[in-house]
C-alpha atoms as a PDB file:
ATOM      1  CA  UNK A   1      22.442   7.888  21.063  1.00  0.00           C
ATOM      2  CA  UNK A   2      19.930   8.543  18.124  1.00  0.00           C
ATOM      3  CA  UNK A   3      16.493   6.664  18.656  1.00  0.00           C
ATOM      4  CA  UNK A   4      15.484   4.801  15.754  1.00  0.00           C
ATOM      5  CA  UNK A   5      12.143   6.393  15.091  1.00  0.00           C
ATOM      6  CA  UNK A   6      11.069   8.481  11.877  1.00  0.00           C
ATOM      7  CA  UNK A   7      12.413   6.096   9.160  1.00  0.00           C
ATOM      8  CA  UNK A   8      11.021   2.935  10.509  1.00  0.00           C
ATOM      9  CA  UNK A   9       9.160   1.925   7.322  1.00  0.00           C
ATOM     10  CA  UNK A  10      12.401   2.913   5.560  1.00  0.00           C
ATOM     11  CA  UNK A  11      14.636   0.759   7.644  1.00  0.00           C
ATOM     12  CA  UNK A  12      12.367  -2.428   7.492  1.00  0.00           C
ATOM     13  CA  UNK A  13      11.535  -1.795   3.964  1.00  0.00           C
ATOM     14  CA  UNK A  14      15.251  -1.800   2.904  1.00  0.00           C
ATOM     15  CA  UNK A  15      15.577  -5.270   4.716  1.00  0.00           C
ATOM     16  CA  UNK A  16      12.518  -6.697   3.920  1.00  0.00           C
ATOM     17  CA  UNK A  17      12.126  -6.137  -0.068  1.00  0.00           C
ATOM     18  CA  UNK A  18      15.300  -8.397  -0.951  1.00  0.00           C
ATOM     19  CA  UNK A  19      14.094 -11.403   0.898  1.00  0.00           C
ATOM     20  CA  UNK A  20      10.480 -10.688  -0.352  1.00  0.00           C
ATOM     21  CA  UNK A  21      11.742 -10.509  -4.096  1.00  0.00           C
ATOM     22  CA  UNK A  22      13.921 -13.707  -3.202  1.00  0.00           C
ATOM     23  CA  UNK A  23      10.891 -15.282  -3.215  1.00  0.00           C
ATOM     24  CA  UNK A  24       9.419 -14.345  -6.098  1.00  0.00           C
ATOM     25  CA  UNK A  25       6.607 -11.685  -4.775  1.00  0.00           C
ATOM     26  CA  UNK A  26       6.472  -7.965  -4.983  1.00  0.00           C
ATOM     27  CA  UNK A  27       6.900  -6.407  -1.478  1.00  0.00           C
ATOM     28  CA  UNK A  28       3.684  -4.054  -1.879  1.00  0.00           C
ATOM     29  CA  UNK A  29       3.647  -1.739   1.461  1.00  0.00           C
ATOM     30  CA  UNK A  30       5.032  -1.634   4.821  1.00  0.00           C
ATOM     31  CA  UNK A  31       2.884   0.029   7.582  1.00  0.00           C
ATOM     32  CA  UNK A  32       3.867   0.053  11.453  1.00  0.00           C
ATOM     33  CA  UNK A  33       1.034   1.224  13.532  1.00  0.00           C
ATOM     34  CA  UNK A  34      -0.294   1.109  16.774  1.00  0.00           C
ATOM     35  CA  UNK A  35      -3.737  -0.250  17.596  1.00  0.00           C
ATOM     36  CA  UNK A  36      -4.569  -0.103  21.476  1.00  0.00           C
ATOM     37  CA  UNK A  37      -1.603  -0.961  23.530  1.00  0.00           C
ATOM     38  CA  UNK A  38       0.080  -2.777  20.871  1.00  0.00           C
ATOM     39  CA  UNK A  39       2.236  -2.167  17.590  1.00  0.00           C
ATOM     40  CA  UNK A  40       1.809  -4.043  14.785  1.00  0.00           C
ATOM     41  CA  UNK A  41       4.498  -4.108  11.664  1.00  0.00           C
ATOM     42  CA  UNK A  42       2.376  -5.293   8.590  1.00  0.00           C
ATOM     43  CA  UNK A  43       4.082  -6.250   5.334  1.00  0.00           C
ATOM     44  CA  UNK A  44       1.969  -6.579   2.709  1.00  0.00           C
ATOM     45  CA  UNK A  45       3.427  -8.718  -0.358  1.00  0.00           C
ATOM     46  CA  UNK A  46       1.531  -9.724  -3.742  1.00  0.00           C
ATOM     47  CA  UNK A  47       2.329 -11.200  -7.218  1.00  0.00           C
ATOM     48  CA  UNK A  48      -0.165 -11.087 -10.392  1.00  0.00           C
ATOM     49  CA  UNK A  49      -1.856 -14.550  -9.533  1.00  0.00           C
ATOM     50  CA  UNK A  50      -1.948 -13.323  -6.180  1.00  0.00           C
ATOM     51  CA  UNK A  51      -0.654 -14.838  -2.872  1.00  0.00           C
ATOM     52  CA  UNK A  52      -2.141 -17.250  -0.189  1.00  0.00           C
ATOM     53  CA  UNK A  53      -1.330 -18.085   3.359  1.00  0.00           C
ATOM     54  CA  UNK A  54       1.743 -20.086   2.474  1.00  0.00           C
ATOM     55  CA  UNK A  55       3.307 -17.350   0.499  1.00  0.00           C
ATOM     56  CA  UNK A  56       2.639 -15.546   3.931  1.00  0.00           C
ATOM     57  CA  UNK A  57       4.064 -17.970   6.091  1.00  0.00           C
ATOM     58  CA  UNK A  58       7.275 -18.035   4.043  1.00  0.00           C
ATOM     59  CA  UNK A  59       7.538 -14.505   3.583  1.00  0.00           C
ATOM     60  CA  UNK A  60       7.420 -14.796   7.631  1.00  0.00           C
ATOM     61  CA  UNK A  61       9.727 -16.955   8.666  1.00  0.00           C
ATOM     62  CA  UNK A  62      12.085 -16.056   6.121  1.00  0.00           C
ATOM     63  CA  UNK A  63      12.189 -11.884   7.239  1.00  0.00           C
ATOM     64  CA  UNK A  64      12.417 -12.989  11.079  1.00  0.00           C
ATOM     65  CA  UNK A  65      15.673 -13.467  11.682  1.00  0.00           C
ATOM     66  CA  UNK A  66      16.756 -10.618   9.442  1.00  0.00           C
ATOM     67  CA  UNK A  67      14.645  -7.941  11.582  1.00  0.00           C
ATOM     68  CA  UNK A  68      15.858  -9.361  14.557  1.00  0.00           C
ATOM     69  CA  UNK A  69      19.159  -8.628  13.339  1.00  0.00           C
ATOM     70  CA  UNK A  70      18.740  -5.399  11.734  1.00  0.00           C
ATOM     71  CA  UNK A  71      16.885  -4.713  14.862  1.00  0.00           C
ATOM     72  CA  UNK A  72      15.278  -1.591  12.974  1.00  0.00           C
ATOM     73  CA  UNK A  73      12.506  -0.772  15.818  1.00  0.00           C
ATOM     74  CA  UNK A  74      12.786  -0.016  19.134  1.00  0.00           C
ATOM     75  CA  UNK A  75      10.189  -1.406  20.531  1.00  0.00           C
ATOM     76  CA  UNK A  76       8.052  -4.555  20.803  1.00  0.00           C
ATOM     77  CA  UNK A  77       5.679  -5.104  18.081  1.00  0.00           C
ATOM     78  CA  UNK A  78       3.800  -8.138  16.338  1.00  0.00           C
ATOM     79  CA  UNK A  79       4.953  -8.956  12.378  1.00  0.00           C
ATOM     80  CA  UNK A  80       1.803  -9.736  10.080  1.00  0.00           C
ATOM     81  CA  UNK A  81       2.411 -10.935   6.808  1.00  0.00           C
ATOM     82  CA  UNK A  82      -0.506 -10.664   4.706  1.00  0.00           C
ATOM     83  CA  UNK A  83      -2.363 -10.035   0.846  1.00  0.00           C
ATOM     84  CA  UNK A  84      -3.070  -6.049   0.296  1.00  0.00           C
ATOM     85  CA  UNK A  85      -6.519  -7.766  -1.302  1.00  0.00           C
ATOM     86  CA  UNK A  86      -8.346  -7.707  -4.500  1.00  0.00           C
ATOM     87  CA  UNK A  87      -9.429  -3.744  -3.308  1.00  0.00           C
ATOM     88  CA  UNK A  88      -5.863  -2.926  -2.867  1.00  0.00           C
ATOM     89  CA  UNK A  89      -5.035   0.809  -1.380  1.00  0.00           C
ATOM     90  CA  UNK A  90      -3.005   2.539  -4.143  1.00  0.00           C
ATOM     91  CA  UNK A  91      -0.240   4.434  -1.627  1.00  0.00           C
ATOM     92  CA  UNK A  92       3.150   4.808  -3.500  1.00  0.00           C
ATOM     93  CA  UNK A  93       3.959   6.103  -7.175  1.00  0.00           C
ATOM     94  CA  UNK A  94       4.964   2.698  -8.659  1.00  0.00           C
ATOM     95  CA  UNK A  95       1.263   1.676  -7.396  1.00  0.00           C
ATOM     96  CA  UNK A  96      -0.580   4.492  -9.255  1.00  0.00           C
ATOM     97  CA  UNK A  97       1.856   3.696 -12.494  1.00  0.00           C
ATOM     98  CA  UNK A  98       1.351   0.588 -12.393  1.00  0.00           C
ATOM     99  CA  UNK A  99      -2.296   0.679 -12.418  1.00  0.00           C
ATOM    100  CA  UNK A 100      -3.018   3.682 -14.999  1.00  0.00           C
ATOM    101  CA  UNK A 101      -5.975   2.479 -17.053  1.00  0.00           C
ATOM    102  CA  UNK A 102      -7.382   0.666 -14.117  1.00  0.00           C
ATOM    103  CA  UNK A 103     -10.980   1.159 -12.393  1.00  0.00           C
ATOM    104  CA  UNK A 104     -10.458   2.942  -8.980  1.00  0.00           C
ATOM    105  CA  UNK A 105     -13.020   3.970  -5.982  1.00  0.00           C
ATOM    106  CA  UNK A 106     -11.992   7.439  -4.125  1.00  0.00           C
ATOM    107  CA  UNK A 107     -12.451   8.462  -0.536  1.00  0.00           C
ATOM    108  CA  UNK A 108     -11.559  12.143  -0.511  1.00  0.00           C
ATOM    109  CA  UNK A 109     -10.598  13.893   3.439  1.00  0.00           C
ATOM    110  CA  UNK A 110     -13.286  17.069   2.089  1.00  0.00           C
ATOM    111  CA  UNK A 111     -16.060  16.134  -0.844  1.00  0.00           C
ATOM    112  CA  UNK A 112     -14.933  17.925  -4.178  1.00  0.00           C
ATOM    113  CA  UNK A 113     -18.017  20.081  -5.315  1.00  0.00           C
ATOM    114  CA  UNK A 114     -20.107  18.706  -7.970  1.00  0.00           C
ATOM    115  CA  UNK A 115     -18.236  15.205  -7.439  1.00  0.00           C
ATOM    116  CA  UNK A 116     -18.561  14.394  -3.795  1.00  0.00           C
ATOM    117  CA  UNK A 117     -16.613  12.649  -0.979  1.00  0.00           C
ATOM    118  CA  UNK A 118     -16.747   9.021  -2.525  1.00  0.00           C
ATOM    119  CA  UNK A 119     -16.298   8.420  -6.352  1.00  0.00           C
ATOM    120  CA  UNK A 120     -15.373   5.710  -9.196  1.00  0.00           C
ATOM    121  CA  UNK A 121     -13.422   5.727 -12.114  1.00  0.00           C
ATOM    122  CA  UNK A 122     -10.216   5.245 -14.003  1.00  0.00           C
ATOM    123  CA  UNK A 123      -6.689   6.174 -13.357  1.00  0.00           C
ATOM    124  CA  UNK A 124      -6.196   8.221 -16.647  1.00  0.00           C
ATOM    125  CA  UNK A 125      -2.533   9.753 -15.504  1.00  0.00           C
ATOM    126  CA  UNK A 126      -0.271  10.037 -12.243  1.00  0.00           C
ATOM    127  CA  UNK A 127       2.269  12.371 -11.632  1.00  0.00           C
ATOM    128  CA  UNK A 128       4.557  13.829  -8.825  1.00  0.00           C
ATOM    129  CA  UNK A 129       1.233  13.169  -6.421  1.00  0.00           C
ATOM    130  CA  UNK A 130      -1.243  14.290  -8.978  1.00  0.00           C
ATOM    131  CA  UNK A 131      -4.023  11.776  -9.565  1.00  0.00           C
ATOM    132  CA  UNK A 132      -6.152  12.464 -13.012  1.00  0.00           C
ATOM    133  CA  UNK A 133      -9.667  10.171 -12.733  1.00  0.00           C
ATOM    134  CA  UNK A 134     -12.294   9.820 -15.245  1.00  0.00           C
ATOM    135  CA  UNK A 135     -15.541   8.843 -14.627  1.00  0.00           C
ATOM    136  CA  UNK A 136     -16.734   5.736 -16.519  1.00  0.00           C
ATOM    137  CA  UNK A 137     -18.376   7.974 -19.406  1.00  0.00           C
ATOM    138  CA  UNK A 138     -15.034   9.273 -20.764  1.00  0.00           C
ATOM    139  CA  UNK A 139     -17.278  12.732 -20.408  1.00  0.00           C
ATOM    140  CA  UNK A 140     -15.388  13.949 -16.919  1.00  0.00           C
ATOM    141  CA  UNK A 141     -12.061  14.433 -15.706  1.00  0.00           C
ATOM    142  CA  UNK A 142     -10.766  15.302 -11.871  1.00  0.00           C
ATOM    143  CA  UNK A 143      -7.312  15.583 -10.961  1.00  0.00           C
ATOM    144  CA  UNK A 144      -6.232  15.499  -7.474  1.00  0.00           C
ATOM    145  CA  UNK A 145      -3.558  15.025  -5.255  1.00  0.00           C
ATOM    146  CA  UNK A 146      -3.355  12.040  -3.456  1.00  0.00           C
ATOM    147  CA  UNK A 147      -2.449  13.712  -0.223  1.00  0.00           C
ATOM    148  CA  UNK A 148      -6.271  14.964  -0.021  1.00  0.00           C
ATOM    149  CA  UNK A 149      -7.675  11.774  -0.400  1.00  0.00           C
ATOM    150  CA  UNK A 150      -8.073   9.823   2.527  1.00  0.00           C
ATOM    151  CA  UNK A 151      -8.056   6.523   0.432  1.00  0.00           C
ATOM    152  CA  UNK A 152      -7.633   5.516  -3.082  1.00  0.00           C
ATOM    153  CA  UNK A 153      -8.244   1.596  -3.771  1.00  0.00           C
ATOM    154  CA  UNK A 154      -8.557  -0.271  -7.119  1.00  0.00           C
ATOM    155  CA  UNK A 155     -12.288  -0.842  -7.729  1.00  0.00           C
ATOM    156  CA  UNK A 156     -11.703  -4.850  -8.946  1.00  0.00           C
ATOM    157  CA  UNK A 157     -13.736  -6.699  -6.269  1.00  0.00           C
ATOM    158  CA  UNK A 158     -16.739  -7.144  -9.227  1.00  0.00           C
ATOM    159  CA  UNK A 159     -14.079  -8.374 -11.896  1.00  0.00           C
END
């Protein structure tokens, strides 16, 4: 009998994002982690005005029964519903599309000489994994992949 492992964000993703658009919100990410001896399946939703606790709650109730169903992880785990936040993690390619032209902060896994470990700027270009920054000068241009950075947020928690 196969185990269900590998896909899981797949699986709940592909029964989650229907109900979630239903609704009227963008189904932003889908991480199922463990944190001491439990597992938590977070679904993180948003919309351009943003979402609060009731968009949550809904969101909630309304992808219950579904998972249960779809039963698309083995084991027992705790659902959160919540906001990615104003300094939102930028993890799939619709994310960096979406946001080209928008002020991001970098957390790179090894520093990048004469730029460092932690940087600002702006999402200038995305492509196949490649992330093109420029500082706030319009002097200086990196490109990365996002793969080597250990985090890459949009940098909107002063706007």
């Amino acid at each position: 009998m196969p185990t269900k492992k590998g896909n899981t964000v797949e699986r709940v993703w592909k029964v989650v994002e229907p109900i979630v658009n239903s609704l009227g919100l963008e189904l932003w990410d889908v991480r199922f982690l463990k944190e001491g001896a439990d597992w938590f399946l977070r679904i993180y939703i948003d919309k351009p005005e943003g979402v609060n606790i009731t968009h949550c709650e809904e969101v909630s109730r309304s992808i219950d029964k579904p998972l249960d169903e779809e039963d698309p992880i083995e084991q027992a785990y705790i659902l959160e519903v919540c906001s990615p936040g104003l300094e939102r993690p930028l993890v799939r390619d619709e994310h960096f599309e979406k946001f080209v032209g928008a002020d991001i902060m970098v957390k790179m896994i090894r520093p990048i000489e004469g730029v460092g470990k932690e940087f600002k700027g702006v999402l200038k270009a995305y492509e196949k994994g490649e992330v093109t920054i420029e500082d706030h000068s319009g002097e200086n241009q990196v490109v990365i992949n996002k793969k080597d950075a250990a985090w890459i947020k949009l940098d909107d928690f002063d706007n």
